[in-house]
Protein backbone atom coordinates (compact mmCIF):
# COMPACT_ATOMS: atom_id res chain seq x y z
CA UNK A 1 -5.85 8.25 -7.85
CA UNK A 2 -9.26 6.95 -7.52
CA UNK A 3 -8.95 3.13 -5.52
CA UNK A 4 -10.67 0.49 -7.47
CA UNK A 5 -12.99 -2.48 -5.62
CA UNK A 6 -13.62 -5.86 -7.46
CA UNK A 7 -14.11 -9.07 -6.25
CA UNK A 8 -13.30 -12.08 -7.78
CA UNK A 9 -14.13 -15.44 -7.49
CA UNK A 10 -12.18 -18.29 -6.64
CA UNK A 11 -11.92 -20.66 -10.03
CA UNK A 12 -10.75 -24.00 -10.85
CA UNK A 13 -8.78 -24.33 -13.81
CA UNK A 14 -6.41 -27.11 -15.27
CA UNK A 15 -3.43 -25.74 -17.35
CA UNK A 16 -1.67 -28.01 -19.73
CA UNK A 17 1.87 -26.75 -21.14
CA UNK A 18 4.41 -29.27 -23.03
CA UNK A 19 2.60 -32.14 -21.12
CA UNK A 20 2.47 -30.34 -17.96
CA UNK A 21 -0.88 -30.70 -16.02
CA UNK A 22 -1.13 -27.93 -13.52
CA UNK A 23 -4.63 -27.64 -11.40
CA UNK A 24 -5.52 -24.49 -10.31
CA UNK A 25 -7.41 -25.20 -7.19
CA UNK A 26 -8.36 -22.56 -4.89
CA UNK A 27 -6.09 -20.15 -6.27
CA UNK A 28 -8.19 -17.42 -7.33
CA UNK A 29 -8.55 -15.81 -3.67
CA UNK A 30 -11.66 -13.55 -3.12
CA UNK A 31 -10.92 -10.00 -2.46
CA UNK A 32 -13.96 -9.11 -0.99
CA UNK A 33 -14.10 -5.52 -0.16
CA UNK A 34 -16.52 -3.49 -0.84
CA UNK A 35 -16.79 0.42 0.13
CA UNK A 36 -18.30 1.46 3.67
CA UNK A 37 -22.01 2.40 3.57
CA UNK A 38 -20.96 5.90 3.42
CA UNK A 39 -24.37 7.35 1.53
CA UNK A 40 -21.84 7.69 -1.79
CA UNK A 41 -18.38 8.95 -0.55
CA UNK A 42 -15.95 8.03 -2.79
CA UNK A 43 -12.79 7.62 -0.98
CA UNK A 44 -9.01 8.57 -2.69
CA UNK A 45 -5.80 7.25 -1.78
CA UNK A 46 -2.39 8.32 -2.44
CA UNK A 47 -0.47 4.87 -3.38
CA UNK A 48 -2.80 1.92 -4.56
CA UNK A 49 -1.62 -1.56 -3.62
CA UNK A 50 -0.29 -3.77 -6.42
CA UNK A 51 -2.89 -6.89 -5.40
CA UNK A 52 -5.48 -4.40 -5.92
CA UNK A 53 -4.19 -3.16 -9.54
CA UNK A 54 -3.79 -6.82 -10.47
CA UNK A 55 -6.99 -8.30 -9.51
CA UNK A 56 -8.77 -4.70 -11.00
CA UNK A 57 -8.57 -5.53 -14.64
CA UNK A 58 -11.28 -2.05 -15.19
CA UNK A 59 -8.12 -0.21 -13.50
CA UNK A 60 -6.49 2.45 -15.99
CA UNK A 61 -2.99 1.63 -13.92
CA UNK A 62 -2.93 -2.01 -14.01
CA UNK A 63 -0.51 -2.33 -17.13
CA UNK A 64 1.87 -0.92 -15.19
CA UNK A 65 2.40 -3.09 -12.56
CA UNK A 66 1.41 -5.79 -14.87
CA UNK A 67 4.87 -8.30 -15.85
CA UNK A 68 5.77 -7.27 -19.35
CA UNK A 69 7.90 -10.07 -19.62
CA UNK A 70 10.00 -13.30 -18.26
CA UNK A 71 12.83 -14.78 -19.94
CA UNK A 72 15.42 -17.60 -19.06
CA UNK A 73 19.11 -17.31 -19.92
CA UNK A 74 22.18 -18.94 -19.48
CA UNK A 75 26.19 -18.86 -20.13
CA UNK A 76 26.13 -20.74 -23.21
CA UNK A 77 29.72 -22.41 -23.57
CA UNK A 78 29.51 -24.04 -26.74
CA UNK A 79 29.73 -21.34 -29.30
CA UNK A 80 30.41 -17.53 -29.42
CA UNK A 81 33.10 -14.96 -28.00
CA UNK A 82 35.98 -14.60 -25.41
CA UNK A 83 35.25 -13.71 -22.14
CA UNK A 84 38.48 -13.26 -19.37
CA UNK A 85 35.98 -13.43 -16.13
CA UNK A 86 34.24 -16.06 -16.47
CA UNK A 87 34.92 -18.28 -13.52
CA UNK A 88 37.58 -21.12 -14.45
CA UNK A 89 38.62 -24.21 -12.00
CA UNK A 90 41.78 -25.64 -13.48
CA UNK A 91 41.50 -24.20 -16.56
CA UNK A 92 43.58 -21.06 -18.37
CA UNK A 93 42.76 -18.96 -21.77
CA UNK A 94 39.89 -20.89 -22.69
CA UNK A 95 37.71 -19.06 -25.54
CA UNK A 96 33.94 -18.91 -23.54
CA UNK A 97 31.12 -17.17 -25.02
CA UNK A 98 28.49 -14.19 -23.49
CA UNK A 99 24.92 -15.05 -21.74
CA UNK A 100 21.94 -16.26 -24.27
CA UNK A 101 18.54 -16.33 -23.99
CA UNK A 102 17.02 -19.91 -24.09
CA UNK A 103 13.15 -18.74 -23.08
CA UNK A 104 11.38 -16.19 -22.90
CA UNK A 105 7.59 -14.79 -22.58
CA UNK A 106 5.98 -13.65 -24.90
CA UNK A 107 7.71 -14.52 -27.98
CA UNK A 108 10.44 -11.72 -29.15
CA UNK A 109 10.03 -9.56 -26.19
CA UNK A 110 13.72 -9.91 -25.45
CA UNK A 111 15.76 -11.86 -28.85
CA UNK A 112 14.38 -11.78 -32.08
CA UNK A 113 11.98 -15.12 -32.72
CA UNK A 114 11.31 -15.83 -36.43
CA UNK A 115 7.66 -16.84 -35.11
CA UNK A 116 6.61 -13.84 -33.94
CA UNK A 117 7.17 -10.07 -35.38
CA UNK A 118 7.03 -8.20 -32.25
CA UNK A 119 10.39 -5.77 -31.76
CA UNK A 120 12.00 -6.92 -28.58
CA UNK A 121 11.54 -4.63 -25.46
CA UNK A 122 15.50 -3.43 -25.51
CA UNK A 123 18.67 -4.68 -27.09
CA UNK A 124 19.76 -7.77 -25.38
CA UNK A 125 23.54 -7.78 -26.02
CA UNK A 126 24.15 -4.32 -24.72
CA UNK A 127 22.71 -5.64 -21.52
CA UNK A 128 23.88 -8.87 -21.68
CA UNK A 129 27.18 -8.60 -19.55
CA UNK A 130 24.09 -7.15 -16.61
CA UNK A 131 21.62 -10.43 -16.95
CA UNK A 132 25.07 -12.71 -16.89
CA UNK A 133 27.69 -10.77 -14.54
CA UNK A 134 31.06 -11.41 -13.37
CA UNK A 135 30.98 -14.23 -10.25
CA UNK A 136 31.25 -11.38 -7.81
CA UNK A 137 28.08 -9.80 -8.49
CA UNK A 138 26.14 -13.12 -9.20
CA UNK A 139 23.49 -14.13 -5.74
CA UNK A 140 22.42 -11.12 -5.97
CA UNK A 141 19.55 -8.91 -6.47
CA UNK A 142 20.29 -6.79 -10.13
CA UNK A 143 18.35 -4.22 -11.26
CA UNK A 144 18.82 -2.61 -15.23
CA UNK A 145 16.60 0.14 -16.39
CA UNK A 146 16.91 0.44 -20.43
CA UNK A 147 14.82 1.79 -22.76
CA UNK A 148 11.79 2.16 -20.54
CA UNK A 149 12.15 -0.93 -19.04
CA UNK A 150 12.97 -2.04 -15.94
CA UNK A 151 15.01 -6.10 -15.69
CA UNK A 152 14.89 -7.41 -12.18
CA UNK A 153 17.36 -10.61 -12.00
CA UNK A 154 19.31 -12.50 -9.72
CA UNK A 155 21.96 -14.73 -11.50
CA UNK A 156 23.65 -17.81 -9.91
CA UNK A 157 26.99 -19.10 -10.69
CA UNK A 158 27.47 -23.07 -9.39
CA UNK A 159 30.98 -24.15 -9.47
CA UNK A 160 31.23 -28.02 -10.13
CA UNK A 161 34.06 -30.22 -12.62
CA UNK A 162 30.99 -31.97 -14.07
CA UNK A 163 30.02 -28.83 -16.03
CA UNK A 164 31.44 -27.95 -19.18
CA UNK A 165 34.30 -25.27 -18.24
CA UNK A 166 33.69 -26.01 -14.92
CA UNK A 167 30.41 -24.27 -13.90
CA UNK A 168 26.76 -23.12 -14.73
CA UNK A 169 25.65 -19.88 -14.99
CA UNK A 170 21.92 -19.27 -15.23
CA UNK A 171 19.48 -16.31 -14.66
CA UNK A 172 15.62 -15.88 -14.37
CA UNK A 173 14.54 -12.30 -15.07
CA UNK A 174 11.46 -10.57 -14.54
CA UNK A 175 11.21 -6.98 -17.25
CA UNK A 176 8.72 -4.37 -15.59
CA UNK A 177 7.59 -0.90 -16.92
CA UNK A 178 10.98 1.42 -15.38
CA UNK A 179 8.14 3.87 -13.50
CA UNK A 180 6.60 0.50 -12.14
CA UNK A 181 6.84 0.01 -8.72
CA UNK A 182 9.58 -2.98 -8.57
CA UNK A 183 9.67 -4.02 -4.68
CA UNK A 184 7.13 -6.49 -4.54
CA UNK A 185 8.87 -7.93 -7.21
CA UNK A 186 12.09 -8.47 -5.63
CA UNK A 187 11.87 -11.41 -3.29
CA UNK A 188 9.96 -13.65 -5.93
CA UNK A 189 13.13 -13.36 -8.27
CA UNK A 190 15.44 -14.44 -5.24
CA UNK A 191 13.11 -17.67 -4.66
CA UNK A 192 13.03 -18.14 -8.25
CA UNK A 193 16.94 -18.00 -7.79
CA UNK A 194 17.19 -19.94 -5.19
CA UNK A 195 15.26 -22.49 -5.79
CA UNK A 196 16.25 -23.52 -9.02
CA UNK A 197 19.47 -23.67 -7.35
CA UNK A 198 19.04 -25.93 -4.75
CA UNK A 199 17.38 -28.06 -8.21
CA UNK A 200 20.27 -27.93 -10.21
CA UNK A 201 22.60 -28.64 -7.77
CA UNK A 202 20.87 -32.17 -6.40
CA UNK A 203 19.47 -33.03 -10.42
CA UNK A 204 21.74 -30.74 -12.65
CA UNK A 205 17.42 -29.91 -13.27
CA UNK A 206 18.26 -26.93 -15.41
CA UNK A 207 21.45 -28.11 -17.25
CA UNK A 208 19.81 -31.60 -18.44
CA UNK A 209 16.95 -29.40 -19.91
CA UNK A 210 17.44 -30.18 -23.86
CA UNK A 211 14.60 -28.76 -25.19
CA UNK A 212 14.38 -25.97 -28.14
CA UNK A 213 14.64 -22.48 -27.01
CA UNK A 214 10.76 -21.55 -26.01
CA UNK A 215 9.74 -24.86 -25.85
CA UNK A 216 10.03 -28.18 -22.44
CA UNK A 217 9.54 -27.45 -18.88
CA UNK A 218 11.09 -24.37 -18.39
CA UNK A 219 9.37 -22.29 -20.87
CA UNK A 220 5.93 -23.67 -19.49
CA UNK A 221 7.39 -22.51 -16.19
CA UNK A 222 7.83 -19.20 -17.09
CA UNK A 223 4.56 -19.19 -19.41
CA UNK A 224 2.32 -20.27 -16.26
CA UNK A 225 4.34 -17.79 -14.06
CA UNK A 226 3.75 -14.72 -15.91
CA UNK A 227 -0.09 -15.55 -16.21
CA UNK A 228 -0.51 -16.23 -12.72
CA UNK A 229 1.11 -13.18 -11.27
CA UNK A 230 -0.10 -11.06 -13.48
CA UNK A 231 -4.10 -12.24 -13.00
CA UNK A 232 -3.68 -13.61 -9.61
CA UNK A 233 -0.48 -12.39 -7.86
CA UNK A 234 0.37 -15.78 -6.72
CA UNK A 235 1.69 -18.89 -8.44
CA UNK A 236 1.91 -22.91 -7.30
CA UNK A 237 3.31 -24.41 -9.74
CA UNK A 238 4.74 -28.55 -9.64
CA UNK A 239 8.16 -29.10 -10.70
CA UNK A 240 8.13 -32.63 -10.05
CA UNK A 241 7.28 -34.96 -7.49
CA UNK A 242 8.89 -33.47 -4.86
CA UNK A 243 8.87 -29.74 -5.69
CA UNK A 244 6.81 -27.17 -5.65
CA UNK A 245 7.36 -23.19 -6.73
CA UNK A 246 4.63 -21.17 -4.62
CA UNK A 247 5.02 -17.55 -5.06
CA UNK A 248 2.87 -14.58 -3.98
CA UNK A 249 3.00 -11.13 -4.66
CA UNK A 250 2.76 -9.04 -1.46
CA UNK A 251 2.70 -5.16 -2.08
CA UNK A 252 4.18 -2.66 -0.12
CA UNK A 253 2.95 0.83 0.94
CA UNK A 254 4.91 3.56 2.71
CA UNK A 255 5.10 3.65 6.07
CA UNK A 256 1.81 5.17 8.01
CA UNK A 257 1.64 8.67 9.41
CA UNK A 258 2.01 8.63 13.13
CA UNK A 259 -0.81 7.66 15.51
CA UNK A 260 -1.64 9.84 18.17
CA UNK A 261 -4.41 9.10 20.60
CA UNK A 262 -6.76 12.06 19.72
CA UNK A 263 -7.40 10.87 16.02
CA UNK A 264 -10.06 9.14 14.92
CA UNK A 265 -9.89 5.89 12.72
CA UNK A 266 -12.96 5.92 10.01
CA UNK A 267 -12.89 3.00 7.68
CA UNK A 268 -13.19 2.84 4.22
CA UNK A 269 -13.97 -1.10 3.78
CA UNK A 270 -16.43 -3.64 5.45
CA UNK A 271 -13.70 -4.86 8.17
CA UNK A 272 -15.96 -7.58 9.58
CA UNK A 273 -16.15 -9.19 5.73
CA UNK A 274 -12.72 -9.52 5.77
CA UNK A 275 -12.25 -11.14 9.53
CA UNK A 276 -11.49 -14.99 9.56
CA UNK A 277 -9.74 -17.29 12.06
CA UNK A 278 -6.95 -16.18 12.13
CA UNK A 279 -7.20 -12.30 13.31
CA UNK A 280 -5.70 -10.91 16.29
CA UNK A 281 -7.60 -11.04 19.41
CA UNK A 282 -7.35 -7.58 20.23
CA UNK A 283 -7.92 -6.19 16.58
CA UNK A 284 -11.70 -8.49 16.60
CA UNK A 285 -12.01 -6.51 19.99
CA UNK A 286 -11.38 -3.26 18.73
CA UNK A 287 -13.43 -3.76 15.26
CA UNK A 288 -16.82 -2.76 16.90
CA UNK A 289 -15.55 0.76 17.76
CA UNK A 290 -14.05 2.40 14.83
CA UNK A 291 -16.98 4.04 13.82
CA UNK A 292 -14.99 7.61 12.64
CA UNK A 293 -16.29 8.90 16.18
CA UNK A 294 -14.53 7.27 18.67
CA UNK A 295 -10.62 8.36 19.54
CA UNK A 296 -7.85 5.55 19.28
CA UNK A 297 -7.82 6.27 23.55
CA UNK A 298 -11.72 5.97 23.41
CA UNK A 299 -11.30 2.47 21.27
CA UNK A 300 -8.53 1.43 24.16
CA UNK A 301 -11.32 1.84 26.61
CA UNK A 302 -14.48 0.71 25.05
CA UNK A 303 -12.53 -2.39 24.16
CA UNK A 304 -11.10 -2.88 27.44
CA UNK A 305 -8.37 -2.98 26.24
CA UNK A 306 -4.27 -2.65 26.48
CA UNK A 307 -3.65 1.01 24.96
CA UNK A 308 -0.22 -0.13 23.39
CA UNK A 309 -1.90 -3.20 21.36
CA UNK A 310 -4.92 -1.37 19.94
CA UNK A 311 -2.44 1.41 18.66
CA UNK A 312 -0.58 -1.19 17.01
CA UNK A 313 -3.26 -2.74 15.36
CA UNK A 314 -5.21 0.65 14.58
CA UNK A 315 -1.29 1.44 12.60
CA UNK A 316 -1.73 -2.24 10.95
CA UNK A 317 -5.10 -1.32 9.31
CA UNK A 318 -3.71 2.31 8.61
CA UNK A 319 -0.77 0.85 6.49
CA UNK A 320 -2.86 -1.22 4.41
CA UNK A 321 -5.16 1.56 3.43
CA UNK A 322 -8.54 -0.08 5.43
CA UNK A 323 -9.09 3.51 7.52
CA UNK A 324 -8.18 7.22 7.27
CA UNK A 325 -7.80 9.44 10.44
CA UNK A 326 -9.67 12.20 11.24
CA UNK A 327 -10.18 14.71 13.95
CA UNK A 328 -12.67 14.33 17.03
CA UNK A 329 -15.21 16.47 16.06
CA UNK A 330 -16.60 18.57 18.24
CA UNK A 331 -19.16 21.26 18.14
CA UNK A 332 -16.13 23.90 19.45
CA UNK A 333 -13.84 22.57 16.95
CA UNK A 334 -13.29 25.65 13.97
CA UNK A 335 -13.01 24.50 10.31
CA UNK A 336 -11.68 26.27 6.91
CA UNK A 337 -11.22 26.15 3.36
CA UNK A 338 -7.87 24.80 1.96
CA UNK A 339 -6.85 26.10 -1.54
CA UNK A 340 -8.74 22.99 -2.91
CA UNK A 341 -11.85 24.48 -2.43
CA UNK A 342 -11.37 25.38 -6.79
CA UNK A 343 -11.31 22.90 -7.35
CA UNK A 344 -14.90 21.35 -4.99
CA UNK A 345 -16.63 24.31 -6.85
CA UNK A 346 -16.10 23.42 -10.40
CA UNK A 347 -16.73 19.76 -9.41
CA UNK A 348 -20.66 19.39 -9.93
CA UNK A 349 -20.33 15.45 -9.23
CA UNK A 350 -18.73 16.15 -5.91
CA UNK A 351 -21.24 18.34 -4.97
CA UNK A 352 -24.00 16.00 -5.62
CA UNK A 353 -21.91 12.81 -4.15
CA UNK A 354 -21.32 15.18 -0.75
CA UNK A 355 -25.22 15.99 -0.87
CA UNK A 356 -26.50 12.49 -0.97
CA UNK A 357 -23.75 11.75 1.93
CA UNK A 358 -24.29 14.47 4.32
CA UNK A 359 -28.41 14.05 4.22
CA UNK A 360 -30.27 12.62 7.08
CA UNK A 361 -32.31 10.06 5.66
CA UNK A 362 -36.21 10.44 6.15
CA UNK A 363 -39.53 11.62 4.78
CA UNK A 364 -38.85 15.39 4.43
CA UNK A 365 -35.33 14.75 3.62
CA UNK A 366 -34.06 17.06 0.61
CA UNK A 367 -30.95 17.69 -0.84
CA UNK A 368 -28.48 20.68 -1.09
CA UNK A 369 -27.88 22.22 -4.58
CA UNK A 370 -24.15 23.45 -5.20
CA UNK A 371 -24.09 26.73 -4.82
CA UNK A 372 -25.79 26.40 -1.44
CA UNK A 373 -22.89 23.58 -0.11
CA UNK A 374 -20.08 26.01 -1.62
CA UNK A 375 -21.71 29.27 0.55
CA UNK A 376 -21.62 26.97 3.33
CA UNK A 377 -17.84 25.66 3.08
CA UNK A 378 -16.36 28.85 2.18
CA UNK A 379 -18.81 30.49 5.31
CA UNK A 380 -16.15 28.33 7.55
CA UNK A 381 -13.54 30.27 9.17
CA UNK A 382 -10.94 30.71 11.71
CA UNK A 383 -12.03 32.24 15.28
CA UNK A 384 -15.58 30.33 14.07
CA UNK A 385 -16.90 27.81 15.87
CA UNK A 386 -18.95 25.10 14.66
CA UNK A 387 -21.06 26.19 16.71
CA UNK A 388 -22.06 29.76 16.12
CA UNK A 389 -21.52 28.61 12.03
CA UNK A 390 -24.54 26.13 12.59
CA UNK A 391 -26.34 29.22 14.61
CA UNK A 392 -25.77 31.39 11.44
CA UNK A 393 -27.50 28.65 9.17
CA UNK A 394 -29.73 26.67 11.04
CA UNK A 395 -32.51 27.28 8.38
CA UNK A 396 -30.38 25.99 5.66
CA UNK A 397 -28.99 23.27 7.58
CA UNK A 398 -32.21 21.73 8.81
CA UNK A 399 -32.23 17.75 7.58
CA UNK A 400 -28.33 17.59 7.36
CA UNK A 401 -25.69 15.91 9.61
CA UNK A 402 -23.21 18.28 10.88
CA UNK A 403 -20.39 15.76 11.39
CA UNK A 404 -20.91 14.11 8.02
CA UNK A 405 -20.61 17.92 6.39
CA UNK A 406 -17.06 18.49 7.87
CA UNK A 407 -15.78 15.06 7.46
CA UNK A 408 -16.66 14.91 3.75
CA UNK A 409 -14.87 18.22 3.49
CA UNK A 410 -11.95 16.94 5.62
CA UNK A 411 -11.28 13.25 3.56
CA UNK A 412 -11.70 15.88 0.30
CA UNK A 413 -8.59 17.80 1.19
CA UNK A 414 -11.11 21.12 1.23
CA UNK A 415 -11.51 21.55 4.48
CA UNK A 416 -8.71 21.77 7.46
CA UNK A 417 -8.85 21.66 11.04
CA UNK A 418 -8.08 24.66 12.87
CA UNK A 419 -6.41 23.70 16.01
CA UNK A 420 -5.56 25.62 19.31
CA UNK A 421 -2.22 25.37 20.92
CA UNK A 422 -1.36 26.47 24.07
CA UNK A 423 1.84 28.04 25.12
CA UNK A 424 2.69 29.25 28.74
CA UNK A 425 5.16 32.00 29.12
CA UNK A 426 5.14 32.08 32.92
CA UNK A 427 4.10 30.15 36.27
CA UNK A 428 2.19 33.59 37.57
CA UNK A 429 0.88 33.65 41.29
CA UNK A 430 -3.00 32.74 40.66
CA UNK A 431 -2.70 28.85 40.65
CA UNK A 432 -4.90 28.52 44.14
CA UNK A 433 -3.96 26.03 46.25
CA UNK A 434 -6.34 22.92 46.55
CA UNK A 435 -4.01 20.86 48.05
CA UNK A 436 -1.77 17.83 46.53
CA UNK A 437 -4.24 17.08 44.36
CA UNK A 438 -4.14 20.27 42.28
CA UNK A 439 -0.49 20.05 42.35
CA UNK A 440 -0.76 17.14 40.66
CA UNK A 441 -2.65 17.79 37.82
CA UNK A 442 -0.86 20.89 37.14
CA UNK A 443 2.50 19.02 36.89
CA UNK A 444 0.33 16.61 34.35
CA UNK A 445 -0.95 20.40 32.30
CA UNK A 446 2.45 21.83 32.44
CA UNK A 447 3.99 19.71 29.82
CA UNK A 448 1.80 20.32 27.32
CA UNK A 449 1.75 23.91 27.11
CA UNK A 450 5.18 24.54 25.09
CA UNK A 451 2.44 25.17 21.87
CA UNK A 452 3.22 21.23 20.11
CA UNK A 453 0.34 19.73 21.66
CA UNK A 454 -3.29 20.31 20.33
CA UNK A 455 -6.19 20.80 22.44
CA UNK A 456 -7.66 17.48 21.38
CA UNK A 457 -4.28 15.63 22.62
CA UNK A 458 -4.34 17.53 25.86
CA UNK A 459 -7.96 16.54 26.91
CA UNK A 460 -7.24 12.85 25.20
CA UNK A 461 -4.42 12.52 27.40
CA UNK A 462 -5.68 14.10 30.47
CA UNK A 463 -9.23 12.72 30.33
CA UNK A 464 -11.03 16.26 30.05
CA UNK A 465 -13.21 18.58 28.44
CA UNK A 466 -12.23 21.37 26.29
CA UNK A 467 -14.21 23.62 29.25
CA UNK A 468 -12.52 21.93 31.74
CA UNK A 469 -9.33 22.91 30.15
CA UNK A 470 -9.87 25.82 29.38
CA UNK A 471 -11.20 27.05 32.94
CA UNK A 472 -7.48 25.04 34.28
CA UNK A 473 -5.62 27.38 31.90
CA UNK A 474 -7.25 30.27 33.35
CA UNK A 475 -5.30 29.45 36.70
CA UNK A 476 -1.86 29.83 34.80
CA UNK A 477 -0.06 33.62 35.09
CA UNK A 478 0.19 34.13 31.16
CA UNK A 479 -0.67 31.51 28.72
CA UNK A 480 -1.24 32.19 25.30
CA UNK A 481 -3.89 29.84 22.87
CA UNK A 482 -3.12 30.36 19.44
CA UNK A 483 -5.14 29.13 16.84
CA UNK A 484 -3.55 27.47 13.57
């Protein structure tokens, strides 16, 4: 799923709904993101957040996160059926009747509305008993998926002798597409809840409402809520004097892949456009430094500073999708093609987007057609070093950037990183003895050869060259490296 980038600017706008005067001031928050100057990548992501789909109106996704509908209902006690479990204080076998819907947005998308022809979304009175439930399963979070829908609610019961029968039963619902994702969704319909609540029970706010179905305060409510979540993903909206419903939408991703200190953060958005006041110190430290070369240890260090706090801020921007790891390139480092390489070959606007991205600018610059780019990622291979792979095609590869070339292949999914692992199957007798020094740093090696650590975490963590290793390896009795 390709990630859309918009910006949009901050509006003023005055709403007026059944004599409500709402100004919008400030509201429209600037999402201002815009892709890295990366010569043309074009940069995928596996979940998309739900600010982004809202605010991205060009997005083929965005209906689906989008609110299909919000409706208001109620235990109506006046007229209908019996219901046994409705809660009673001092009161026995009194006829009650089922939940109804007083509001809802947009017209007929839950009850029939002789002023609109739309067909509601589902059948309300088969779900009814759900939206309205018995007193134990009222405060809290309900979800109902029917008929491709998804209702998110959270009823409330209040218990008080000045209602009719005793008490109030009221619910706020939010419908969603039923493959939507619904989390975000969840804690605005518990402050919805709970708020109106808290309003009822010091101004009986809800109950006193007299007005027509879809028509008065509430309906305006829901009206301005549904617009403003849907084009905004937050809502402020007066109630009265002292009241005020703010509500944002804040979407959630799943959780990041570990962070080791050998990969290397590359970011896909302008991070200093999006700094302000209120950043951690250590995160406007370590901005400067993710450049896609530098190691999360090398940030730690160029920053000055503590390892533990730029990992967790390095895993902050990786959860929100503002960087991708990659692998510290090297020139010793050996590449090869995934099974996705089909798919790079039939791709003629790939080609040309990783041509333009992985050509030094400059007078006598030229491009790379597509057949020459797919001889040169499928001439990648295991046992192959960068190295003696740019040896092979130094002619053709005259004018491009090496790094650039593997990393466009790596963020494609073509291209994977063949790493070495090194296992030791005994001590041997030809560690020489250099004193307690040499001692020490083979105590440091030893626990790392059991073949889970890479050669780039080894030299991370040790502070060493892949020679350097290499040559302390020799020293070991029998130690295997294999390559996968």
């Amino acid at each position: 799923m390709q990630l859309c980038f918009t910006r949009c600017a901050p509006r003023t706008i005055t709403l007026r709904y059944s004599g409500i005067q709402r100004p919008r001031l400030g509201l429209g928050f600037e999402l201002d993101i815009h892709l890295q100057q990366l010569s043309g990548l074009t940069l995928h992501y596996n979940h998309v957040a739900t600010t982004l789909l809202c605010l991205c109106g060009n997005c083929s996704t965005s209906s689906l996160t989008m609110i299909k509908a919000i409706f208001f209902s109620i235990f109506d006690v006046n007229e209908g059926s019996t219901s046994a479990w409705y809660p009673i204080l001092n009161s026995t076998n009194i006829s009650l009747t089922g939940p109804k819907v007083l509001h809802q947005v947009p017209a007929s998308s839950i009850v029939p509305s002789p002023s609109s022809p739309q067909i509601p979304f589902f059948h309300f009175p088969s779900i009814s008993p759900y939206i309205i439930p018995r007193q134990e399963y009222t405060s809290h979070n309900l979800t109902l998926c029917n008929s491709s829908h998804r209702i998110l609610s959270h009823p409330i019961t209040i218990l008080s002798p000045s209602y009719p029968r005793n008490a109030y039963t009221f619910c706020f619902s939010l419908v969603l597409h039923q493959d939507a994702p619904f989390a975000t969704y969840l804690s605005p319909v518990k402050k919805l809840a709970t708020l109106f609540r808290t309003l009822e029970e010091q101004s009986q706010f809800l109950s006193r409402d007299l007005s027509p179905p879809n028509s008065g305060k509430i309906y305006a409510l829901c009206e301005i809520l549904l617009e403003d979540l849907n084009n905004y993903c937050e809502s402020m909206i007066p109630i009265d004097a002292s009241n005020t419903l703010n509500i944002k939408l804040f979407p959630t991703y799943p959780p990041p892949p570990p962070l080791l200190p050998h990969h290397v953060p590359l970011s896909t958005v302008h991070l200093d456009s999006l700094v302000d006041d209120n950043w951690d110190l250590t995160m406007l430290l370590i901005l400067p430094y993710i450049d896609g070369v530098n190691s999360v240890r090398q940030i730690a260090i160029k920053a000055d500073a503590d390892y533990r706090l730029v990992k967790k801020a390095i895993k902050h921007l990786l959860y929100y999708g503002c960087i991708l790891l990659l692998d510290v390139f090297s020139f010793s480092a050996m590449y090869a093609p995934t099974a996705k390489i089909g798919e790079f070959v039939q791709d003629t606007d790939v080609q040309s987007e990783c041509s333009r991205y992985i050509t030094v600018p400059g007078p006598h610059a030229r491009e790379l057609s597509g057949t020459t780019l797919i001889k040169l990622y499928c001439s990648l291979k295991q046992g192959q070093p960068v190295r003696h792979w740019y040896m092979e095609h130094a002619d053709i590869l005259e004018g491009i950037d090496i790094r650039r070339f593997i990393t466009f292949g790596v963020i494609k999914g073509f291209l994977y990183r063949v790493h070495k692992y090194a296992i030791a199957t005994s001590r041997g007798s030809k560690l020489k003895t250099k004193g307690e020094e040499m001692g020490t740093g083979d105590a440091e090696l030893k626990k790392f050869l059991d073949g889970t650590h890479c050669f780039d975490e080894i030299c991370t963590e040790l502070g060493i060259s892949e020679r350097e290793l290499m040559s302390r390896l020799k020293s070991w009795g029998d130690v295997h490296v294999i390559h996968r």
